[in-house]
Protein backbone atom coordinates (compact mmCIF):
# COMPACT_ATOMS: atom_id res chain seq x y z
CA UNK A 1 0.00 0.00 0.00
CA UNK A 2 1.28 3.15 -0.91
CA UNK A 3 -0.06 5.90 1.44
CA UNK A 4 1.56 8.99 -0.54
CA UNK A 5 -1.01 11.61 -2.15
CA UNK A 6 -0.56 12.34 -6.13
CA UNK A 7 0.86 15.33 -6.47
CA UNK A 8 -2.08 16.89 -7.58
CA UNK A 9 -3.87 15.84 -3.84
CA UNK A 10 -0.62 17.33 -2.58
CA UNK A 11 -0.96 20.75 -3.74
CA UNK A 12 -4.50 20.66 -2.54
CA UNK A 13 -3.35 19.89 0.90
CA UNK A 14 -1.10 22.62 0.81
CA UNK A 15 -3.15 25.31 -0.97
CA UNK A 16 -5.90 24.65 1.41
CA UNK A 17 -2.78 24.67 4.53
CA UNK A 18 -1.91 27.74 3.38
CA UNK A 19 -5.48 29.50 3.19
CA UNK A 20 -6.25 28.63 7.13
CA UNK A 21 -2.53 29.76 7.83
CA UNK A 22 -3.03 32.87 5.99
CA UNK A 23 -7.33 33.53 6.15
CA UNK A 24 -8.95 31.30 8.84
CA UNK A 25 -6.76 30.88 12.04
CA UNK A 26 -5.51 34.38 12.92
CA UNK A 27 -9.54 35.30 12.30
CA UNK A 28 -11.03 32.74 14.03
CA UNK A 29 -12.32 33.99 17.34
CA UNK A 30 -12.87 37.22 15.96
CA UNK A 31 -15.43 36.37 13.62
CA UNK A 32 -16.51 34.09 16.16
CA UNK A 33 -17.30 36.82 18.68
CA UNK A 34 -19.76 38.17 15.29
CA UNK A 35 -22.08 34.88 15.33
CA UNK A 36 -22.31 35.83 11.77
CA UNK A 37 -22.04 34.37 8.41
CA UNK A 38 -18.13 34.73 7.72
CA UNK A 39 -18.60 35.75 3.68
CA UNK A 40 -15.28 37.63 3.03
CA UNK A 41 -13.31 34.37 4.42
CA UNK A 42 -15.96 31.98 2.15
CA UNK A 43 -15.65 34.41 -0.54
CA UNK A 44 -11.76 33.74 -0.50
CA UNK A 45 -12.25 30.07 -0.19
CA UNK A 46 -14.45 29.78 -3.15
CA UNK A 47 -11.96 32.33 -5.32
CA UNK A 48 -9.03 30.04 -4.79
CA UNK A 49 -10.87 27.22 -5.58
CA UNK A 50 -11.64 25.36 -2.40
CA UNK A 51 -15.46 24.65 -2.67
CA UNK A 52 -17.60 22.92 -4.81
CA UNK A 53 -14.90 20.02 -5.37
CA UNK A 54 -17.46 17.31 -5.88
CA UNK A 55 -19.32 18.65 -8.58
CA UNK A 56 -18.50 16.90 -12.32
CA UNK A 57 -16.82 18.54 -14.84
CA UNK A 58 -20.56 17.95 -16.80
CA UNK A 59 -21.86 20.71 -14.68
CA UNK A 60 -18.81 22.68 -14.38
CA UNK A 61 -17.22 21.68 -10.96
CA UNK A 62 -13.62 20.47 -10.42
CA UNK A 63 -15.00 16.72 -9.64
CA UNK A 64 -12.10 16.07 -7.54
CA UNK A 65 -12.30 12.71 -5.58
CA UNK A 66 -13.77 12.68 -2.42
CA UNK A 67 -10.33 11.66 -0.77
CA UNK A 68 -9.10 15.33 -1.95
CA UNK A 69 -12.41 16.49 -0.75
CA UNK A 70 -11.03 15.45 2.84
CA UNK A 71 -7.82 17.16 3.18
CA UNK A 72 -9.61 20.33 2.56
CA UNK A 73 -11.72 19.78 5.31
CA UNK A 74 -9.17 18.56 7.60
CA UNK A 75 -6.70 21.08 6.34
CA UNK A 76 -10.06 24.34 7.07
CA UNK A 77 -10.82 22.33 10.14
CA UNK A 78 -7.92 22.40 11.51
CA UNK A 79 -8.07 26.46 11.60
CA UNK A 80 -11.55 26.59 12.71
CA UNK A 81 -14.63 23.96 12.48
CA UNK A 82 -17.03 26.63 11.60
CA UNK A 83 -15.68 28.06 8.32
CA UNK A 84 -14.59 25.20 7.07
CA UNK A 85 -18.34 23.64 7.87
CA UNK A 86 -19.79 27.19 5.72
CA UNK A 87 -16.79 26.22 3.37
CA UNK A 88 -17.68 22.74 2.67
CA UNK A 89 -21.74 22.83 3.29
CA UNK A 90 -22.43 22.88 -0.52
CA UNK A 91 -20.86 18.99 -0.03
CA UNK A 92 -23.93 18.46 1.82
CA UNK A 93 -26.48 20.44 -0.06
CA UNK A 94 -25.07 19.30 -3.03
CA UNK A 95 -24.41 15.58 -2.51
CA UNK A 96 -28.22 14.19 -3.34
CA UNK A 97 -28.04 15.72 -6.25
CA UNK A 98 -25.30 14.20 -7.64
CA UNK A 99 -26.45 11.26 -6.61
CA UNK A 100 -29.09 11.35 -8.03
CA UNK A 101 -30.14 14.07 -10.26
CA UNK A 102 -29.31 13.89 -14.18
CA UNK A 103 -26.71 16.05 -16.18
CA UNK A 104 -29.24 18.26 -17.63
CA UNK A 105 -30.95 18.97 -13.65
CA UNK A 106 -27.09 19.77 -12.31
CA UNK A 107 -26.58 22.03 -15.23
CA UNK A 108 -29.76 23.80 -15.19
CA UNK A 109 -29.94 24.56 -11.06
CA UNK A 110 -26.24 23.87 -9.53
CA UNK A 111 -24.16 25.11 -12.78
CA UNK A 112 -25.03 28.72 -12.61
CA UNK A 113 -24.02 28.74 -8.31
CA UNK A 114 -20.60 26.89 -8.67
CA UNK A 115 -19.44 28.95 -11.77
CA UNK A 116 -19.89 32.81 -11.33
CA UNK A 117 -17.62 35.43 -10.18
CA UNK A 118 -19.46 35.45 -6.19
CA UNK A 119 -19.79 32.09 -3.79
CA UNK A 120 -23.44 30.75 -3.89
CA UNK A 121 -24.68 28.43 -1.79
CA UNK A 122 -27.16 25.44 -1.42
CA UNK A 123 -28.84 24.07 1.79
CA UNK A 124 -29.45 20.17 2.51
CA UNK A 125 -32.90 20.29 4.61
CA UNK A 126 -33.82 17.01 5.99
CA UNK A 127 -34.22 17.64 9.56
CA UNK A 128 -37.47 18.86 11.28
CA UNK A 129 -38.17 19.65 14.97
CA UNK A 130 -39.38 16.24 15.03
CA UNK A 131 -37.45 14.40 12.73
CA UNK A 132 -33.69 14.22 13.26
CA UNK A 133 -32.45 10.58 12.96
CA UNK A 134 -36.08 8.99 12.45
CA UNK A 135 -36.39 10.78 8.99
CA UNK A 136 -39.64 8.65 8.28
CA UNK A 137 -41.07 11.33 10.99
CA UNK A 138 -40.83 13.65 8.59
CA UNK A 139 -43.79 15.66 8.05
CA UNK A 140 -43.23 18.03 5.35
CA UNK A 141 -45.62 17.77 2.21
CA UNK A 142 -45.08 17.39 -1.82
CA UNK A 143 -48.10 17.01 -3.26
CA UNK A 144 -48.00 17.22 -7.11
CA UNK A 145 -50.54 19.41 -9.04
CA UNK A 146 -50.53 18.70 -12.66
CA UNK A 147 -46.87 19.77 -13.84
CA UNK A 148 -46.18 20.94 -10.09
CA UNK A 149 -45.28 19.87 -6.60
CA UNK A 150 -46.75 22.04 -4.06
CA UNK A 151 -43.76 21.78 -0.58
CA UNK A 152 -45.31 23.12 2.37
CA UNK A 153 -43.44 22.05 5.80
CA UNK A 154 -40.35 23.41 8.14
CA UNK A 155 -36.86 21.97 8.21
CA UNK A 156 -34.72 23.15 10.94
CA UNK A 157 -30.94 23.11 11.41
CA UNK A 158 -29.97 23.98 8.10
CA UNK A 159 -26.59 24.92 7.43
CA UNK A 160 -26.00 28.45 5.39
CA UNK A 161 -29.88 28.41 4.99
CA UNK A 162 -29.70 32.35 4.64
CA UNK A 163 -26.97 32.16 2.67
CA UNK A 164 -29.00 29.70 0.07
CA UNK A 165 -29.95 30.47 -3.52
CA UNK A 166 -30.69 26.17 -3.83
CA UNK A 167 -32.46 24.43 -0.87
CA UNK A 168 -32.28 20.19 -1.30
CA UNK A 169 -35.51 19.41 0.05
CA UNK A 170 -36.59 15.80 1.65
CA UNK A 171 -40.18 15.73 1.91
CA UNK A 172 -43.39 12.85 1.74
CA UNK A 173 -45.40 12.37 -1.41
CA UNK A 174 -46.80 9.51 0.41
CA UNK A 175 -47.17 9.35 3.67
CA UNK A 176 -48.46 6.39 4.52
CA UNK A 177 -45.28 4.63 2.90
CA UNK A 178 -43.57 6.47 5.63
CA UNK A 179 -39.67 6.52 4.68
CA UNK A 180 -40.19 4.58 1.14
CA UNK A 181 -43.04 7.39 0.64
CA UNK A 182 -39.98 10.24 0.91
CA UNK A 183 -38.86 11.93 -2.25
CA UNK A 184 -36.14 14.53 -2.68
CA UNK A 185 -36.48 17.71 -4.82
CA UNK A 186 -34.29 20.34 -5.64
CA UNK A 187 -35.80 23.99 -4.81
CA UNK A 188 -34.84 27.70 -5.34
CA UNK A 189 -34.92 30.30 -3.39
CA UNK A 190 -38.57 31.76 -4.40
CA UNK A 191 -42.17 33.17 -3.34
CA UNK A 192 -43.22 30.65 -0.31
CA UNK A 193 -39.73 30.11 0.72
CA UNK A 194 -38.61 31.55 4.64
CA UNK A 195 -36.06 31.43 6.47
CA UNK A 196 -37.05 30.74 10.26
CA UNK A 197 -35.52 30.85 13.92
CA UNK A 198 -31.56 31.36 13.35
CA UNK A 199 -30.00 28.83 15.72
CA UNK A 200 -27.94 31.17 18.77
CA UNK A 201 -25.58 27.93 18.87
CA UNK A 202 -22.34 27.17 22.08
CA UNK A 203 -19.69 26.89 19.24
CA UNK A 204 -19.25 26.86 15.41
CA UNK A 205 -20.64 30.23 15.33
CA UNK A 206 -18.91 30.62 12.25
CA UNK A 207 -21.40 28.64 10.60
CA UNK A 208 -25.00 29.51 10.71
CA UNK A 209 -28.25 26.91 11.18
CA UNK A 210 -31.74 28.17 10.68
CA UNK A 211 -35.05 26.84 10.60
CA UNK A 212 -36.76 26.68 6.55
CA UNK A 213 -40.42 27.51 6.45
CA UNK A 214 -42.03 26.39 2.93
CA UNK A 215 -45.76 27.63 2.40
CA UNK A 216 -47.50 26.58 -0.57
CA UNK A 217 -43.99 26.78 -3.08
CA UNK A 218 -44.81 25.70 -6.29
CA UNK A 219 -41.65 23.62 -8.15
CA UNK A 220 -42.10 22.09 -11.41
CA UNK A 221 -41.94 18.25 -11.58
CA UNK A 222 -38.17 18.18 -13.30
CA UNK A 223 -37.43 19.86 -10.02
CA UNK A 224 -38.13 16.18 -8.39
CA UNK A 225 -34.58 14.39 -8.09
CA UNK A 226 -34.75 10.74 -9.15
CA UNK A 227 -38.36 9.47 -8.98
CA UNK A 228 -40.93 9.64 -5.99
CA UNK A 229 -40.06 7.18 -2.95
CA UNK A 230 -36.22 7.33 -3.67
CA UNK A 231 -35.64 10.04 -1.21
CA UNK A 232 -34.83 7.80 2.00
CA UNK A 233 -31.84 5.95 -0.09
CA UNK A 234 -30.67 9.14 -1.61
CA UNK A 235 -30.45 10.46 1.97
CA UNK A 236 -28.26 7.20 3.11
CA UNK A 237 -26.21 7.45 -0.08
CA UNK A 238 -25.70 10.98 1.01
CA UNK A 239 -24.63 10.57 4.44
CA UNK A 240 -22.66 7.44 4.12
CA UNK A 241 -20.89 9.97 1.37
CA UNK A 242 -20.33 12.96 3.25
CA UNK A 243 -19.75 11.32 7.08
CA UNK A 244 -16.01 11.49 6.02
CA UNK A 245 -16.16 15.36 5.56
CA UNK A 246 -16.95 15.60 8.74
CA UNK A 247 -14.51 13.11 10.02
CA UNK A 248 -11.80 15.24 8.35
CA UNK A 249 -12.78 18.29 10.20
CA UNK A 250 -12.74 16.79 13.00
CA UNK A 251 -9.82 15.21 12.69
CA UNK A 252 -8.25 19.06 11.89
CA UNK A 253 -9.84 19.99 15.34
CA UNK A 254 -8.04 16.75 16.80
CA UNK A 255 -4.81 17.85 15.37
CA UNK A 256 -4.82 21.26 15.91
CA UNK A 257 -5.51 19.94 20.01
CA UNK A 258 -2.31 18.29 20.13
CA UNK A 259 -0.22 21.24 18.08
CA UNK A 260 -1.46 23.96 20.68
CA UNK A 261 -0.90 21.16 23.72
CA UNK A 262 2.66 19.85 22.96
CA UNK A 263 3.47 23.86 21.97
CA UNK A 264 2.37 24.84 25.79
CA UNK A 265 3.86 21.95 27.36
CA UNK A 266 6.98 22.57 25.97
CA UNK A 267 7.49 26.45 27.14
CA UNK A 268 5.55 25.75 29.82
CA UNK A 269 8.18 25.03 33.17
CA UNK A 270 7.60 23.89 36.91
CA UNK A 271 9.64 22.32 38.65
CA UNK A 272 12.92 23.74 36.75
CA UNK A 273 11.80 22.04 33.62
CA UNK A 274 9.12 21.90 30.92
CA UNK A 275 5.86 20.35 32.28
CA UNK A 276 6.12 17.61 29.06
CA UNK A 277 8.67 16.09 30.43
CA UNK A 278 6.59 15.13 33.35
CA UNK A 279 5.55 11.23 32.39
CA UNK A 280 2.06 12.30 33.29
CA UNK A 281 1.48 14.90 30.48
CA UNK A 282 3.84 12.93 28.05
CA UNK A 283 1.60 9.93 28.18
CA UNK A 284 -1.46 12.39 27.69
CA UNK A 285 0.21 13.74 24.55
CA UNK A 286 0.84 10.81 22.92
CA UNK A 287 -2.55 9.27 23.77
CA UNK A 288 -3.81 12.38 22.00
CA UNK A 289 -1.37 12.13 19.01
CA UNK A 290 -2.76 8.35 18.41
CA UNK A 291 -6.14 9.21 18.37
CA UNK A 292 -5.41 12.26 15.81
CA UNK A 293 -3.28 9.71 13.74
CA UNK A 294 -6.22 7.43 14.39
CA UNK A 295 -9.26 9.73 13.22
CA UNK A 296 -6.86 10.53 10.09
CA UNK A 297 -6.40 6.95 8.35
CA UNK A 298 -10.08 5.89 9.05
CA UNK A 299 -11.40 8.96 6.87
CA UNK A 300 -8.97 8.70 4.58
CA UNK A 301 -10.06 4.75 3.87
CA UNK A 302 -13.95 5.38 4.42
CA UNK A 303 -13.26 8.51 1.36
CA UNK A 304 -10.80 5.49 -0.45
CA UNK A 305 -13.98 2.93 -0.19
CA UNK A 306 -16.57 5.28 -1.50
CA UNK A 307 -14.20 7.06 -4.17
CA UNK A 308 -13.52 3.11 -5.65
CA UNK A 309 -17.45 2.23 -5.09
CA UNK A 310 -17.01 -0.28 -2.05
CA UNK A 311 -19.29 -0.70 0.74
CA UNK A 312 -18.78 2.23 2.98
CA UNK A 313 -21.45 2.59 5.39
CA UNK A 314 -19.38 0.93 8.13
CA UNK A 315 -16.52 2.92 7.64
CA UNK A 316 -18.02 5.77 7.16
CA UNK A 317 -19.27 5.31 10.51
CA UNK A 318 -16.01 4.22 11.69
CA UNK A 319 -14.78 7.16 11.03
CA UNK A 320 -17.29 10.08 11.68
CA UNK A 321 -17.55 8.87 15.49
CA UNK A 322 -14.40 7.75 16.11
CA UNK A 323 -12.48 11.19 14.57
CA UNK A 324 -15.15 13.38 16.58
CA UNK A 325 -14.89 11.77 19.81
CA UNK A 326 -10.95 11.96 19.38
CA UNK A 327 -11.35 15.70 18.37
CA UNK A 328 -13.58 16.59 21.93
CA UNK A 329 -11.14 14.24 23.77
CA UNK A 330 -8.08 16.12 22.52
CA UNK A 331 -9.65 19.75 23.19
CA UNK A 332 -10.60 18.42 27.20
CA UNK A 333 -6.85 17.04 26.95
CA UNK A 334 -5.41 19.89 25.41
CA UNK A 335 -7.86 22.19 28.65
CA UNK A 336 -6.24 19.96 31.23
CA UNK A 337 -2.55 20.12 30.25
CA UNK A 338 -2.71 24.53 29.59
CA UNK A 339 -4.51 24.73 33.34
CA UNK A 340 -6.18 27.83 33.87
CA UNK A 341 -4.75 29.09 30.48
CA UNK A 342 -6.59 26.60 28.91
CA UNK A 343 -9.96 27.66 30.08
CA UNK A 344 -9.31 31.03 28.97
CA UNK A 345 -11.45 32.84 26.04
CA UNK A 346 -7.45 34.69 24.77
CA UNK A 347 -6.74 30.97 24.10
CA UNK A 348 -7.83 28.66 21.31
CA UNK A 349 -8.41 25.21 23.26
CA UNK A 350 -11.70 26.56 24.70
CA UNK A 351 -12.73 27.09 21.13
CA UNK A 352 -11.57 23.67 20.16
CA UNK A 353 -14.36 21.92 22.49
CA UNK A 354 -16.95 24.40 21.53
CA UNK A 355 -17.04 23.45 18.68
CA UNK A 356 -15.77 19.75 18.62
CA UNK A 357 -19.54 19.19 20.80
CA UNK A 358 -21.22 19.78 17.53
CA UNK A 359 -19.21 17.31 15.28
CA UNK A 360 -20.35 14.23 17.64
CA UNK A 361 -23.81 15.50 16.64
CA UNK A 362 -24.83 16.57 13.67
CA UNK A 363 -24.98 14.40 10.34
CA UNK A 364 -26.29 11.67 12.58
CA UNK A 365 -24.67 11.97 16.36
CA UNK A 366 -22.77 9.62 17.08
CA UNK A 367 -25.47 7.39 18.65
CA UNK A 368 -26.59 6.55 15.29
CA UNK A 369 -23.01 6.06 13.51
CA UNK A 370 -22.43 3.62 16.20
CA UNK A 371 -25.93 1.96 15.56
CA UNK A 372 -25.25 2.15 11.43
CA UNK A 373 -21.95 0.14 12.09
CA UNK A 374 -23.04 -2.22 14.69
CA UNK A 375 -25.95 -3.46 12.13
CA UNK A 376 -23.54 -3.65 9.18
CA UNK A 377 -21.18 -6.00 11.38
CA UNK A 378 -23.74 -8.14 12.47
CA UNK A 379 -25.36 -8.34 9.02
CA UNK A 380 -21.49 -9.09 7.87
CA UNK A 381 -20.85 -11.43 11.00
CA UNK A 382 -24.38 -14.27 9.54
CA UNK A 383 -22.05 -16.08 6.82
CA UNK A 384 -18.40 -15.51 9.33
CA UNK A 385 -16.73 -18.76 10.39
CA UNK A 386 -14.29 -18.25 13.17
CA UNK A 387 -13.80 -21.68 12.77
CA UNK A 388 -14.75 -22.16 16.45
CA UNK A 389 -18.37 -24.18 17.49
CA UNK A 390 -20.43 -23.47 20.50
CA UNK A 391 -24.19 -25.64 21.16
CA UNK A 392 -27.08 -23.57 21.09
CA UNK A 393 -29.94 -25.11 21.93
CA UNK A 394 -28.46 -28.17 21.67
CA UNK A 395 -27.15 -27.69 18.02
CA UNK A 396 -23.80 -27.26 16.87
CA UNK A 397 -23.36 -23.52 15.64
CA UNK A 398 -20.39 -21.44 14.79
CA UNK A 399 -19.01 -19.27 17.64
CA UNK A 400 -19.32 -15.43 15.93
């Protein structure tokens, strides 16, 4: 196995480096202190040609593998979790429609945003106030009317929502189906469309959530993505897709923890020498290193998998919980070894669990991504031999 990047994933990495060195970190926790929208810094981003990498050359995007997709994230993470989540959100909004809409749909609606001089931005709304990770809950209408669908319904949590000229809407055109009944359509900014309650939120306030009220919008049927009743396994196509995104912020959050930790521990004395040569905070460090390391390889497989078309749900999974529990577990790490410093506002580690809280939740907490990959194994575990027998009920049956 060769674990180099081309050179073309290479200078990626280090463009997108060099944009949170230059744009992101030194601006971080001033923006922050806005709870605004950060356009200039997104503006930037999508000038030097760090958004939109999914999108095929068809309809004018870069299509860039999702593997490269990942060290932008990772690279925007690392300088602060909530630009790079308003830098990388079209992945999100985006994603179904890829998926699953045709050339001719991605050139008519997501061409024009990903191509002209100013960012634009699309919004994935699946969640409702009583849907999050039991989407056939959701109760938001498409009923069709001749050459229409008529939406009405609120989604909440939606990333950039206010931002949006392209809302990616999951709604019922059957109910009673429950999830099979859920279709996906793609939906512009237009009369009937409202943007809600703007989420005051403990961290990422560099990125903004908002509810999305839809009264009576009128879309015609090509707006419909795939056919009626594919929306539930559009949605799961999505997320198994994009769960690695968030693993590679997370794992930039992770990193950044130990960076700002071994830094501190190193100019930081006591006892007439650095306090990271005590055995206690070394051990801490390296424990926090691992897990960075850790969070790093499983995205960069789970993006491998689905770049190659393997099964990646698992993985996926893998990844997305295990990268965002490593990135709150380095920031409380990275609190404990800085002391008092570290529980300052001046100092970025506060920041760093802030906003790590949100990555164990949102795109399915963590909860779920442990659920989604206990399932897979056991589903994977029905046709295992360990080559080991144990009687149940009296029968022979192989020990898995």
């Amino acid at each position: 196995m060769d674990f180099r990047l081309s050179d073309k994933e290479q200078k990626l990495w280090e463009r997108a480096e060099e944009f949170t060195r230059e744009h992101i970190t030194p601006r971080a926790h001033i923006l922050e202190m806005r709870n605004e929208f950060p356009k200039e810094v997104v503006q930037k981003a999508y000038e030097a040609g760090l958004m939109n990498l999914h999108i095929p050359p068809e309809a004018g995007g870069p299509g860039v593998s999702l593997l490269a997709e990942t060290l932008v994230s990772e690279a925007t993470g690392y300088g602060c979790a909530g630009m790079a989540t308003s830098i990388m959100c079209n992945n999100l909004a985006f994603a179904p429609l890829v998926i699953g809409a045709t050339i001719e749909q991605l050139k008519e609606h997501v061409e024009p945003l990903i191509t002209g001089k100013d960012a634009k931005f699309g919004s994935f709304c699946l969640t409702e106030r009583k849907a999050g990770s039991d989407v056939a809950a959701i109760t938001t209408r498409a009923e069709r009317d001749g050459d229409e669908y008529i939406i009405n319904g609120m989604k909440c949590f939606a990333t950039s929502a206010p931002q949006a000229s392209l809302f990616t809407v999951f709604a019922s055109t059957q109910p009673e189906l429950k999830h099979k009944g859920l279709s996906v359509f793609m939906v512009p900014k237009t009369k009937g469309v409202k943007i809600g309650h703007i989420e005051d939120k403990v961290g990422q306030k560099n990125s903004i959530q908002s509810e999305v009220i839809f009264e009576d919008v009128r879309v015609p049927k090509e707006c419909l993505v795939g056919k009626e009743g594919e929306g539930f396994k559009i949605a799961m196509m999505t997320l198994d897709k994009t769960r690695a995104g968030i693993a590679a912020i997370a794992t930039g959050v992770a990193q950044r923890a130990v960076d700002e930790a071994a830094k501190f521990a190193n100019i930081r004395h006591q006892f007439g020498k650095s306090v990271g040569r005590f055995q206690g905070i070394s051990f801490k460090l390296a424990d926090m290193g691992a897990r960075a390391a850790a969070s790093r390889h499983l995205t960069r497989y789970a993006a491998w998998l689905a770049d190659n078309d393997l099964p990646v749900s698992k993985d996926s999974a893998f990844a997305k919980f295990f990268a965002s529990d490593s990135a709150m577990l380095n920031a409380l790490d990275a609190i404990q070894i800085m002391g008092g410093y570290g529980y300052l506002v001046e100092y970025p580690v506060e920041k760093l669990m802030r906003d790590a809280k949100l990555l164990q939740i949102y795109e399915g907490t963590n909860e779920i991504q442990r659920l989604v990959a206990g399932n897979t194994m056991l589903k994977e575990s029905v046709n295992l031999d360990t080559g080991f027998h144990v009687k149940y009920d009296g029968k022979d049956a192989p020990m898995v």
